[in-house]
C-alpha atoms as a PDB file:
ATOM      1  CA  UNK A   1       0.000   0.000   0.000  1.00  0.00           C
ATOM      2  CA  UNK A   2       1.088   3.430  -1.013  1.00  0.00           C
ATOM      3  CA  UNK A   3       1.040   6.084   1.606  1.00  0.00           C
ATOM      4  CA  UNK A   4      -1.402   9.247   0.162  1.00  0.00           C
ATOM      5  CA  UNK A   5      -1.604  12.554   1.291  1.00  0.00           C
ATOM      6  CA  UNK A   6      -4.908  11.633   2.700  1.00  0.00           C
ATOM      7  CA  UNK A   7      -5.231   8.591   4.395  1.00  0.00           C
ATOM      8  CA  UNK A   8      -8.417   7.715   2.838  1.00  0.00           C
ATOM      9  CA  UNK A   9      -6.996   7.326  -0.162  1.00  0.00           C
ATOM     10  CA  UNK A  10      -5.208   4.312   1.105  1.00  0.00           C
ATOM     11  CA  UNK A  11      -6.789   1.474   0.227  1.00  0.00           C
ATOM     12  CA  UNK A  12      -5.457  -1.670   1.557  1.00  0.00           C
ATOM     13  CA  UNK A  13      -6.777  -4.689  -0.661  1.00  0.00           C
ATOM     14  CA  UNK A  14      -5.702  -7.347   1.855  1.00  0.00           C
ATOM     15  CA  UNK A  15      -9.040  -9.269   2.843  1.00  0.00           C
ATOM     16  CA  UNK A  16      -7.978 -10.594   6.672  1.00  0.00           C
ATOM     17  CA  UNK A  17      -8.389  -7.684   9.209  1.00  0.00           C
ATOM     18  CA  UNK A  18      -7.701  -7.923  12.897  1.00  0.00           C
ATOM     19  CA  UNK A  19     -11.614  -7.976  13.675  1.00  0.00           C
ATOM     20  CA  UNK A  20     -13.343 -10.259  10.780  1.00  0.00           C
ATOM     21  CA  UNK A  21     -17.256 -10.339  10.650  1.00  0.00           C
ATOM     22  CA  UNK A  22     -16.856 -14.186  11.240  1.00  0.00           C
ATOM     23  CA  UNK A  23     -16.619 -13.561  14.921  1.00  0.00           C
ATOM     24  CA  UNK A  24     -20.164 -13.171  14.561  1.00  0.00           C
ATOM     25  CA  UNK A  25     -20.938 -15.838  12.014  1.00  0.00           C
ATOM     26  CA  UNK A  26     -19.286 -17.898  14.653  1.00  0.00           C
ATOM     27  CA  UNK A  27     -21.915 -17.003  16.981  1.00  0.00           C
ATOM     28  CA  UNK A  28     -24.965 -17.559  14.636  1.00  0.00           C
ATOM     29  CA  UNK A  29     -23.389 -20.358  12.237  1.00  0.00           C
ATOM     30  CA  UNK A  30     -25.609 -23.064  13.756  1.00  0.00           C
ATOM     31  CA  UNK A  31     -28.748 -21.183  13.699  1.00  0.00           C
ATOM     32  CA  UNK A  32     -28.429 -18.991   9.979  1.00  0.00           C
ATOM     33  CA  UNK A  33     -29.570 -20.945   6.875  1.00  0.00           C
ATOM     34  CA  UNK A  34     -30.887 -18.715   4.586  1.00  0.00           C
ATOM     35  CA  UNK A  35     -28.972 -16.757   1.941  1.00  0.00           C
ATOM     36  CA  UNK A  36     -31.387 -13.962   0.845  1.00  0.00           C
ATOM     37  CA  UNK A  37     -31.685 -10.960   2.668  1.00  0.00           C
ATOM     38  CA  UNK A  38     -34.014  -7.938   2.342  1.00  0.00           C
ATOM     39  CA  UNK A  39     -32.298  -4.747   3.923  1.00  0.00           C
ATOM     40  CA  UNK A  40     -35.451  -2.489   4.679  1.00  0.00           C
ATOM     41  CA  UNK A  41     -35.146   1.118   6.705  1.00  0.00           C
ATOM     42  CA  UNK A  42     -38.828   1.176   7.265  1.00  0.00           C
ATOM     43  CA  UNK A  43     -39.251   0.353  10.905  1.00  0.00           C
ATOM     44  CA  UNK A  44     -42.975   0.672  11.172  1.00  0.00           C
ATOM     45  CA  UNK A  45     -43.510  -1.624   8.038  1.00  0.00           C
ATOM     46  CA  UNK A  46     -41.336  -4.431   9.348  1.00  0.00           C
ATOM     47  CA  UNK A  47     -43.728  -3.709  12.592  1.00  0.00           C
ATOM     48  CA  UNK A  48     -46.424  -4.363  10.895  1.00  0.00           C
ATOM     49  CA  UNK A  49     -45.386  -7.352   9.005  1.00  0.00           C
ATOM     50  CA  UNK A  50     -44.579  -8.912  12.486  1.00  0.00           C
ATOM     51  CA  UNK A  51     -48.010  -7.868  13.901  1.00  0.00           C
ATOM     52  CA  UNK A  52     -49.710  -9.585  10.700  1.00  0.00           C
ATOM     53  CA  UNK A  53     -47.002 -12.873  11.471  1.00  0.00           C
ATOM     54  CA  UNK A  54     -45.705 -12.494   7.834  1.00  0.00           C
ATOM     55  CA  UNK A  55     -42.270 -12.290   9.554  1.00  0.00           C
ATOM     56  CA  UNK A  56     -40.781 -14.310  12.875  1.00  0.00           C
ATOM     57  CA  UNK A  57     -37.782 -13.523  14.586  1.00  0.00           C
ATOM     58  CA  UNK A  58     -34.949 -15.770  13.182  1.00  0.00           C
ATOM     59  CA  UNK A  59     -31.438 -14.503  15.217  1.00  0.00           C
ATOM     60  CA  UNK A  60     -30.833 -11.595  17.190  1.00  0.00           C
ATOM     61  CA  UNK A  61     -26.734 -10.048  17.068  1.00  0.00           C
ATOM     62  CA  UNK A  62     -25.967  -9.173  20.233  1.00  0.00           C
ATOM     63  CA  UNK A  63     -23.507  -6.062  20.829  1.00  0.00           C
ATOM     64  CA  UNK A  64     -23.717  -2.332  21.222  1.00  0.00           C
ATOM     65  CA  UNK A  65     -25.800  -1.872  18.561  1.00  0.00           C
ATOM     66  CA  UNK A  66     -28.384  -5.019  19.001  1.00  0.00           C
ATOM     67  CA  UNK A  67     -29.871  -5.834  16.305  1.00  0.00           C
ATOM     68  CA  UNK A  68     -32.653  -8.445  14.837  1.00  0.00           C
ATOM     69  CA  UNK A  69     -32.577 -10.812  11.559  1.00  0.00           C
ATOM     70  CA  UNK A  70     -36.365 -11.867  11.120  1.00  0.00           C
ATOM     71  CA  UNK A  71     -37.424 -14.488   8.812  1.00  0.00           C
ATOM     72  CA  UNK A  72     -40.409 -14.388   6.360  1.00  0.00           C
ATOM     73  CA  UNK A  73     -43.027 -17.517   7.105  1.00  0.00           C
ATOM     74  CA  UNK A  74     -43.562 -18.503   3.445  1.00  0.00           C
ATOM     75  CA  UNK A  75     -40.479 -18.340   2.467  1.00  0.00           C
ATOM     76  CA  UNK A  76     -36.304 -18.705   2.905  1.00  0.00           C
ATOM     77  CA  UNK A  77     -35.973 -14.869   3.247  1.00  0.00           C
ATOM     78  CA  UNK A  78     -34.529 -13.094   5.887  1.00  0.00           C
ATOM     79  CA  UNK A  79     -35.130  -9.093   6.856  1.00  0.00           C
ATOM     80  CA  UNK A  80     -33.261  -6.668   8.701  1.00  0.00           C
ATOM     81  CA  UNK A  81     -33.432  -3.023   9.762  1.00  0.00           C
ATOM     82  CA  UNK A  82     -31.483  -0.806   8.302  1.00  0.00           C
ATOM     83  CA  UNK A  83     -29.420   0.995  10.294  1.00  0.00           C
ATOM     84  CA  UNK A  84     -28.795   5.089   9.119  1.00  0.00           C
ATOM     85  CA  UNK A  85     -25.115   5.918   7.603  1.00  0.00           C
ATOM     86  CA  UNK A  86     -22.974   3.648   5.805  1.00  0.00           C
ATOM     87  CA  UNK A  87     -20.506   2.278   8.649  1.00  0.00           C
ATOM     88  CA  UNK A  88     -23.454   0.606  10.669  1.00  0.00           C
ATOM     89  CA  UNK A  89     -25.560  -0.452   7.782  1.00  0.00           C
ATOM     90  CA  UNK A  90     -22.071  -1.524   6.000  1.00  0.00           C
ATOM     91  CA  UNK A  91     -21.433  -3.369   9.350  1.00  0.00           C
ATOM     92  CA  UNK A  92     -24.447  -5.213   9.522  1.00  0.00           C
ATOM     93  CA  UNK A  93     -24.269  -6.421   5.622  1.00  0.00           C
ATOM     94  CA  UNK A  94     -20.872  -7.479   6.156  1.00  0.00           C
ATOM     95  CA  UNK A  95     -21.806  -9.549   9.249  1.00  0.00           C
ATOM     96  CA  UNK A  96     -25.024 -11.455   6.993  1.00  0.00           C
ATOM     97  CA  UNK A  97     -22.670 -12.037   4.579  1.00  0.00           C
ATOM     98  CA  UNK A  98     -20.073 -13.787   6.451  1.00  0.00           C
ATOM     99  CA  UNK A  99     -22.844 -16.177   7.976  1.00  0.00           C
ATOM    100  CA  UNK A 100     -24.298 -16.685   4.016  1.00  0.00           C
ATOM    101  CA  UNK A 101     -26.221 -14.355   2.900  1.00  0.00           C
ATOM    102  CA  UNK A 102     -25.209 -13.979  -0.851  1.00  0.00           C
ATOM    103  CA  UNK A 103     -28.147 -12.227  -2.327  1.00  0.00           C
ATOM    104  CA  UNK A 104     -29.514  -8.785  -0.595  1.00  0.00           C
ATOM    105  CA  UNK A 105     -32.008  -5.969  -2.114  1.00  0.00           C
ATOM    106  CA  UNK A 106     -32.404  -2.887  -0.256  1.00  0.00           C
ATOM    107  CA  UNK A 107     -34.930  -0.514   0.234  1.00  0.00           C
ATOM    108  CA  UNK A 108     -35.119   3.053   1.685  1.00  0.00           C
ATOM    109  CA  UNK A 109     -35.816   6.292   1.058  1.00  0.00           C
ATOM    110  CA  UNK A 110     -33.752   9.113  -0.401  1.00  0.00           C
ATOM    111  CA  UNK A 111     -33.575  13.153  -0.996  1.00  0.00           C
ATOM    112  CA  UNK A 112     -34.624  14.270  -4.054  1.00  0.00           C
ATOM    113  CA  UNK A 113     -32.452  16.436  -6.229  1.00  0.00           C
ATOM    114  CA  UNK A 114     -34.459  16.554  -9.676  1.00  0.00           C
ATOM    115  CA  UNK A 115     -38.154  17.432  -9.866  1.00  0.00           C
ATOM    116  CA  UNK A 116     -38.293  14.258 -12.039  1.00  0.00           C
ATOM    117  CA  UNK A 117     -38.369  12.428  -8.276  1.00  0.00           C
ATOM    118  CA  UNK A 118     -41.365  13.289  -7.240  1.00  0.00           C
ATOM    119  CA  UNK A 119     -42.867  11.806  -3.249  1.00  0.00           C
ATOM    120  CA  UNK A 120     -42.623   8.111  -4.111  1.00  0.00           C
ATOM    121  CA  UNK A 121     -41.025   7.710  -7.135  1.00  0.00           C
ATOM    122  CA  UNK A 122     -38.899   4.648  -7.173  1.00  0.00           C
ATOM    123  CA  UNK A 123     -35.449   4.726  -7.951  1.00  0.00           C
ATOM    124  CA  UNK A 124     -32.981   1.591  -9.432  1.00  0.00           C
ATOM    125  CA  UNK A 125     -29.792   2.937  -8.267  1.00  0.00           C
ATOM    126  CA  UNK A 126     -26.813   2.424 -10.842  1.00  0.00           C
ATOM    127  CA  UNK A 127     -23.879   4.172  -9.498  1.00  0.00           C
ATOM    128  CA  UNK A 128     -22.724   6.208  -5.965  1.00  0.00           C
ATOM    129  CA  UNK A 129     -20.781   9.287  -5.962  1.00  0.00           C
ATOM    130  CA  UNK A 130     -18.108   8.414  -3.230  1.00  0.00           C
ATOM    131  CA  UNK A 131     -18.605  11.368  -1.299  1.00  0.00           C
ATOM    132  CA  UNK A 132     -18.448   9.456   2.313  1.00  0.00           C
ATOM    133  CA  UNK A 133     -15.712   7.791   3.954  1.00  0.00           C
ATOM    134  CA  UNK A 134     -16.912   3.847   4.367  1.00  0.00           C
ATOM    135  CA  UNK A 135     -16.766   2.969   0.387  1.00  0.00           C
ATOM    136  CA  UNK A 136     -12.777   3.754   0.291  1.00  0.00           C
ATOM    137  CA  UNK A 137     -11.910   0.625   2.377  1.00  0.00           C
ATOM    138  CA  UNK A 138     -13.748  -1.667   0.080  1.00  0.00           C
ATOM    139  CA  UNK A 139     -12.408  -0.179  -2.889  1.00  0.00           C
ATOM    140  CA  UNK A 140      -9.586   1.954  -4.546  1.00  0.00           C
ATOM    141  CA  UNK A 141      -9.959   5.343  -4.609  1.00  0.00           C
ATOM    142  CA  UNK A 142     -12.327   6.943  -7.149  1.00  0.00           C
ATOM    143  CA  UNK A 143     -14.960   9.875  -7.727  1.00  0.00           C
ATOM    144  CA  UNK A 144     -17.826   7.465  -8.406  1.00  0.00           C
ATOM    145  CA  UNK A 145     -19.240   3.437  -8.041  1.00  0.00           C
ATOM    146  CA  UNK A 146     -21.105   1.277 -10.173  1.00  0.00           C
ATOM    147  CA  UNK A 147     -23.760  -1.064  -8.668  1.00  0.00           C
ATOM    148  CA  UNK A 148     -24.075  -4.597 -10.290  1.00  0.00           C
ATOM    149  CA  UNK A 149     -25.189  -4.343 -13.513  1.00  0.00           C
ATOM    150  CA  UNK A 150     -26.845  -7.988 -13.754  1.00  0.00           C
ATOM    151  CA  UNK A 151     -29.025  -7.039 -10.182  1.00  0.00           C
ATOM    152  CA  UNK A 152     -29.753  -3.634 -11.847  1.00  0.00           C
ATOM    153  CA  UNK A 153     -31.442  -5.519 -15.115  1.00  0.00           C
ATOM    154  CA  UNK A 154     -33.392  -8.281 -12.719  1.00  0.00           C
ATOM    155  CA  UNK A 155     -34.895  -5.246 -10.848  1.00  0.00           C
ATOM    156  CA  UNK A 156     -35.512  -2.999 -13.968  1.00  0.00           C
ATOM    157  CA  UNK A 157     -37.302  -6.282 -15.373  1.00  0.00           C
ATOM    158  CA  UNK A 158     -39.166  -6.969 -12.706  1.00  0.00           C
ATOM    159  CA  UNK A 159     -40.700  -3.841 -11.872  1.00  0.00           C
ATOM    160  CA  UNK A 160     -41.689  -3.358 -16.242  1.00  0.00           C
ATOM    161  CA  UNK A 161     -43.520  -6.493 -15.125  1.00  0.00           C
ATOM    162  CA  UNK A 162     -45.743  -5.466 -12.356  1.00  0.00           C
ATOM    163  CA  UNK A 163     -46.145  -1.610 -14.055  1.00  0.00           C
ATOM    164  CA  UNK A 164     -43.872  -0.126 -11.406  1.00  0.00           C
ATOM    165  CA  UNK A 165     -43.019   3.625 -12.113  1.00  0.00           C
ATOM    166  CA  UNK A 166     -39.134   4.187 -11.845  1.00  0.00           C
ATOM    167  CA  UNK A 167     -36.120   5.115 -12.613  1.00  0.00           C
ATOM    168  CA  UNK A 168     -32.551   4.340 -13.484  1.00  0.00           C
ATOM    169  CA  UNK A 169     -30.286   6.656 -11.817  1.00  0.00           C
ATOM    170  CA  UNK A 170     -27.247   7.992  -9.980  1.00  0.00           C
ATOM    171  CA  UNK A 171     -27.094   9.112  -6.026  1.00  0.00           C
ATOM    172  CA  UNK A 172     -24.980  10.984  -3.940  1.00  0.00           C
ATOM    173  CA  UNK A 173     -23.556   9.502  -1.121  1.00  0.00           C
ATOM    174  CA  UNK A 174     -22.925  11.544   1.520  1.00  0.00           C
ATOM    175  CA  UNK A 175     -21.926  11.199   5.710  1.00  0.00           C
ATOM    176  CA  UNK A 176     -23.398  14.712   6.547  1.00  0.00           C
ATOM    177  CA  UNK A 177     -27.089  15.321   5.951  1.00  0.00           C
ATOM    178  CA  UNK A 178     -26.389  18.897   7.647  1.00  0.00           C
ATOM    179  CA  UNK A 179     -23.681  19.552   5.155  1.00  0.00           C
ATOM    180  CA  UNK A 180     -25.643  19.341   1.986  1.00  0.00           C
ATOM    181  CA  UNK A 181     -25.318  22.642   1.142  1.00  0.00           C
ATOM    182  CA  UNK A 182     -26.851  24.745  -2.172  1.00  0.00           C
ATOM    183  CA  UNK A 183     -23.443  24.410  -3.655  1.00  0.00           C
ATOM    184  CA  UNK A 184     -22.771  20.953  -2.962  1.00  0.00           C
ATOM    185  CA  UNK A 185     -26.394  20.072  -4.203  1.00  0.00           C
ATOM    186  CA  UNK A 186     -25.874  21.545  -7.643  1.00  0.00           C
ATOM    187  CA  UNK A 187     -22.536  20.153  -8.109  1.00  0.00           C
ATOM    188  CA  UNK A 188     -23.766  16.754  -7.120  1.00  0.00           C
ATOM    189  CA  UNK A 189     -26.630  17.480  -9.819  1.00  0.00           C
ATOM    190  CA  UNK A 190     -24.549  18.386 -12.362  1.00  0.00           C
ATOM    191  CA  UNK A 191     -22.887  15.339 -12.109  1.00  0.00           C
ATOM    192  CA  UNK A 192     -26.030  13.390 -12.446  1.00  0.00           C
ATOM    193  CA  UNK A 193     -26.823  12.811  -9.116  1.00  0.00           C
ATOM    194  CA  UNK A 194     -30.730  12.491  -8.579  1.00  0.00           C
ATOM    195  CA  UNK A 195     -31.003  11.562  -5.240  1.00  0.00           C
ATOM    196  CA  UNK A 196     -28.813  11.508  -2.028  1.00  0.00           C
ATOM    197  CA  UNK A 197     -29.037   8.985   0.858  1.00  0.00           C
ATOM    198  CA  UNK A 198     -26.068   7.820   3.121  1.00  0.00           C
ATOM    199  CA  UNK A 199     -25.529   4.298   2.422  1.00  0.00           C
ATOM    200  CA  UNK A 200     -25.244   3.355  -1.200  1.00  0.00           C
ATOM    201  CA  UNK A 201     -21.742   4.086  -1.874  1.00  0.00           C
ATOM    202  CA  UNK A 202     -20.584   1.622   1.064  1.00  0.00           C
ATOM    203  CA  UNK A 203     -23.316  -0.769   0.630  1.00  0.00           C
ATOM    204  CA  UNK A 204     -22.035  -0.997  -3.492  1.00  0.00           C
ATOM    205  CA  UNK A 205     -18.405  -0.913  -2.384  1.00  0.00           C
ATOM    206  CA  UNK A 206     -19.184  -4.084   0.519  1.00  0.00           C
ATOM    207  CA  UNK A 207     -20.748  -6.092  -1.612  1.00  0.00           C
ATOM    208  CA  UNK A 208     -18.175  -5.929  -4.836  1.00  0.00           C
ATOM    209  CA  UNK A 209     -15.250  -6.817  -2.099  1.00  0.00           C
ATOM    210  CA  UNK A 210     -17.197  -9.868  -0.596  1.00  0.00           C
ATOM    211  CA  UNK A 211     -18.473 -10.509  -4.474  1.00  0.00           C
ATOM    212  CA  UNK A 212     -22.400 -10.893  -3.531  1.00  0.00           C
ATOM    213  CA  UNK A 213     -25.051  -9.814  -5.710  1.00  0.00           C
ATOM    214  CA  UNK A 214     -26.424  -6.406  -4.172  1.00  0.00           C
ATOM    215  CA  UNK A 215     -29.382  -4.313  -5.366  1.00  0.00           C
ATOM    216  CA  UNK A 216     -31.098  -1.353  -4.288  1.00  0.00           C
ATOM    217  CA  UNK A 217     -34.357   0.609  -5.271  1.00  0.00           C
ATOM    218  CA  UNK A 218     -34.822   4.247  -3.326  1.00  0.00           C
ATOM    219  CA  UNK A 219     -38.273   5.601  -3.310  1.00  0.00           C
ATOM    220  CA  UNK A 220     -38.261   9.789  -3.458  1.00  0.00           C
ATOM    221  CA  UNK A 221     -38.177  11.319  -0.198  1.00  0.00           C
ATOM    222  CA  UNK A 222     -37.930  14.798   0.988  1.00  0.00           C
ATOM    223  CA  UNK A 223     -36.874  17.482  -1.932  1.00  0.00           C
ATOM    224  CA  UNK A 224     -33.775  19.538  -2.341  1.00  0.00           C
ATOM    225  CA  UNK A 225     -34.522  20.537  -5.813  1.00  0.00           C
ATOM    226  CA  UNK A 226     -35.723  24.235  -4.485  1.00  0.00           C
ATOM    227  CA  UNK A 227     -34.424  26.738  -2.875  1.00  0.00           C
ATOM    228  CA  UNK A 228     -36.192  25.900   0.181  1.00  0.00           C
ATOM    229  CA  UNK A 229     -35.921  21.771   1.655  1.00  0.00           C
ATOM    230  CA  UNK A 230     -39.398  20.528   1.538  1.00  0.00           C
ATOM    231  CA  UNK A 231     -39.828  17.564   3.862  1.00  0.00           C
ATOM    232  CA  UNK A 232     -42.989  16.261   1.914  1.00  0.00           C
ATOM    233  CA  UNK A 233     -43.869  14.253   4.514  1.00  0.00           C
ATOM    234  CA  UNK A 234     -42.469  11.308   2.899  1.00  0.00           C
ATOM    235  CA  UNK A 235     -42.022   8.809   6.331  1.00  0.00           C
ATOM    236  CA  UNK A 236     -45.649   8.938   6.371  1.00  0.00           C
ATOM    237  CA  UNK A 237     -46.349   7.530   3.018  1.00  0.00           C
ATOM    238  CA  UNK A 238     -47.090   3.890   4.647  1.00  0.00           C
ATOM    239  CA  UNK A 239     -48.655   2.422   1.754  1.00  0.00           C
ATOM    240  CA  UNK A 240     -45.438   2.985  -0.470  1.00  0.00           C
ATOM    241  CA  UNK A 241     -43.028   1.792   2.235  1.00  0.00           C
ATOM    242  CA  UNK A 242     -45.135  -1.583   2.881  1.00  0.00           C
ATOM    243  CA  UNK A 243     -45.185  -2.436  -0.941  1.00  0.00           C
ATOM    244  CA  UNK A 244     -41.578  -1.588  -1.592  1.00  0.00           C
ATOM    245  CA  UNK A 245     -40.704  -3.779   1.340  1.00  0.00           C
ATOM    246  CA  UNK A 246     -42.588  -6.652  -0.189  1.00  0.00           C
ATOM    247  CA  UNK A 247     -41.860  -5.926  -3.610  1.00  0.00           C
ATOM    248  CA  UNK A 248     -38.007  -6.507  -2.391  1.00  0.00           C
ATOM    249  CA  UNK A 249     -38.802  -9.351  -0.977  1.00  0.00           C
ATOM    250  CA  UNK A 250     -40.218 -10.575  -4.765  1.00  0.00           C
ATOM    251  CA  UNK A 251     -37.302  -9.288  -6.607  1.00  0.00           C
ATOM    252  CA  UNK A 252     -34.728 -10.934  -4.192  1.00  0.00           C
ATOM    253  CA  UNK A 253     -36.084 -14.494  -4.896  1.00  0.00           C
ATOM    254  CA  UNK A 254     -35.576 -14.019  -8.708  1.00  0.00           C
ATOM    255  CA  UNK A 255     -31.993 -13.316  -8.165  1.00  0.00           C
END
């Protein structure tokens, strides 16, 4: 490894670390079967799905951030909370993966930076722009990261089936939600960005480096194309969450 002038630019491709997300596969190994996972940030759906029995509790990873796997009744699929920024939700993808998960589809909301993403428009993502910190330790330094182009056709096809309106399209990445300034939201938009969120870019970068297959569709959120942030009220839009959650839970079977 080169030293940089920044030290993240130093990515280090060796795979063994001094703390490996086997220490907890080691925990859960006897217990974790399944190797399809739905990533959803929409507490109050997974709530509901519980309430309704749709999903059971499968294994629950103990630690200072304790956190629950649950397992769909009907079917070999597993769901998990996601957790906000990229190191914790990066954490907990890395720790299904070491105990077997192999195929994952997330879904969660986003800011929009286009008027094209309107409230509830769903977006395929395609690419990150690396503009967070988790992504650089997966992967060697660059401006921008392309998702998996064979989960991005399986979703695209699957939601032409069922009339699903979306999109194919770029987000920002970002660690600071405070910091997205009127500046940075314009560059970011001129660079194609049409959405920002805080995960993608680590989530992309996690799952090239343990070579899963990793998808993601964003539904639009609260709007930054303005001059003024519009919250839009988009956490109470129940209905969309709900059937985003299950239509993941389709779309990961197919792959």
């Amino acid at each position: 490894m080169k030293k940089q002038v920044y030290p993240i630019l130093e990515y280090d491709e060796t795979v063994e670390a001094y703390i490996n997300p086997s220490l907890v596969s080691d925990l859960v190994a006897d217990k974790v079967k399944c190797d399809k996972l739905v990533i959803c940030f929409f507490r109050e759906a997974i709530d509901r799905l519980i309430a309704k029995g749709e999903v059971q509790t499968y294994v629950t990873i103990p630690g200072e951030n304790t956190y629950t796997f649950y397992q769909f009744v009907d079917t070999d699929i597993l769901l998990v909370h996601g957790m906000v920024g990229g190191p914790l939700c990066g954490g907990i993808l890395e720790e299904a993966i070491a105990f077997g998960v192999k195929k994952i589809i997330f879904c969660g909301g986003a800011g929009s930076l286009v008027h094209e993403i309107t409230a509830g428009k769903l977006v395929v993502v395609t690419s990150a722009i690396r503009d967070e910190g988790m992504s650089y330790h997966y992967a060697p330094p660059a401006r921008e990261i392309d998702a998996n182009p064979l989960v991005i056709e399986k979703i695209a096809c699957y939601l032409k089936a069922i009339g699903a309106d979306f999109t194919l399209g770029k987000t920002w990445t970002t660690d600071a939600f405070y910091r997205e300034t009127k500046t940075l939201v314009q560059t970011r938009r001129d660079e194609g960005a049409i959405i920002v969120e805080m995960e993608q870019a680590g989530l992309i970068a996690v799952a090239a480096f343990r070579k899963v297959e990793y998808g993601a569709i964003i539904y639009g959120g609260d709007d930054l194309a303005n001059e003024t942030w519009d919250g839009r009220i988009w956490r109470s839009r129940t209905d969309v969450r709900e059937k985003l959650l299950l239509v993941c839970k389709e779309i990961v079977e197919t792959l």
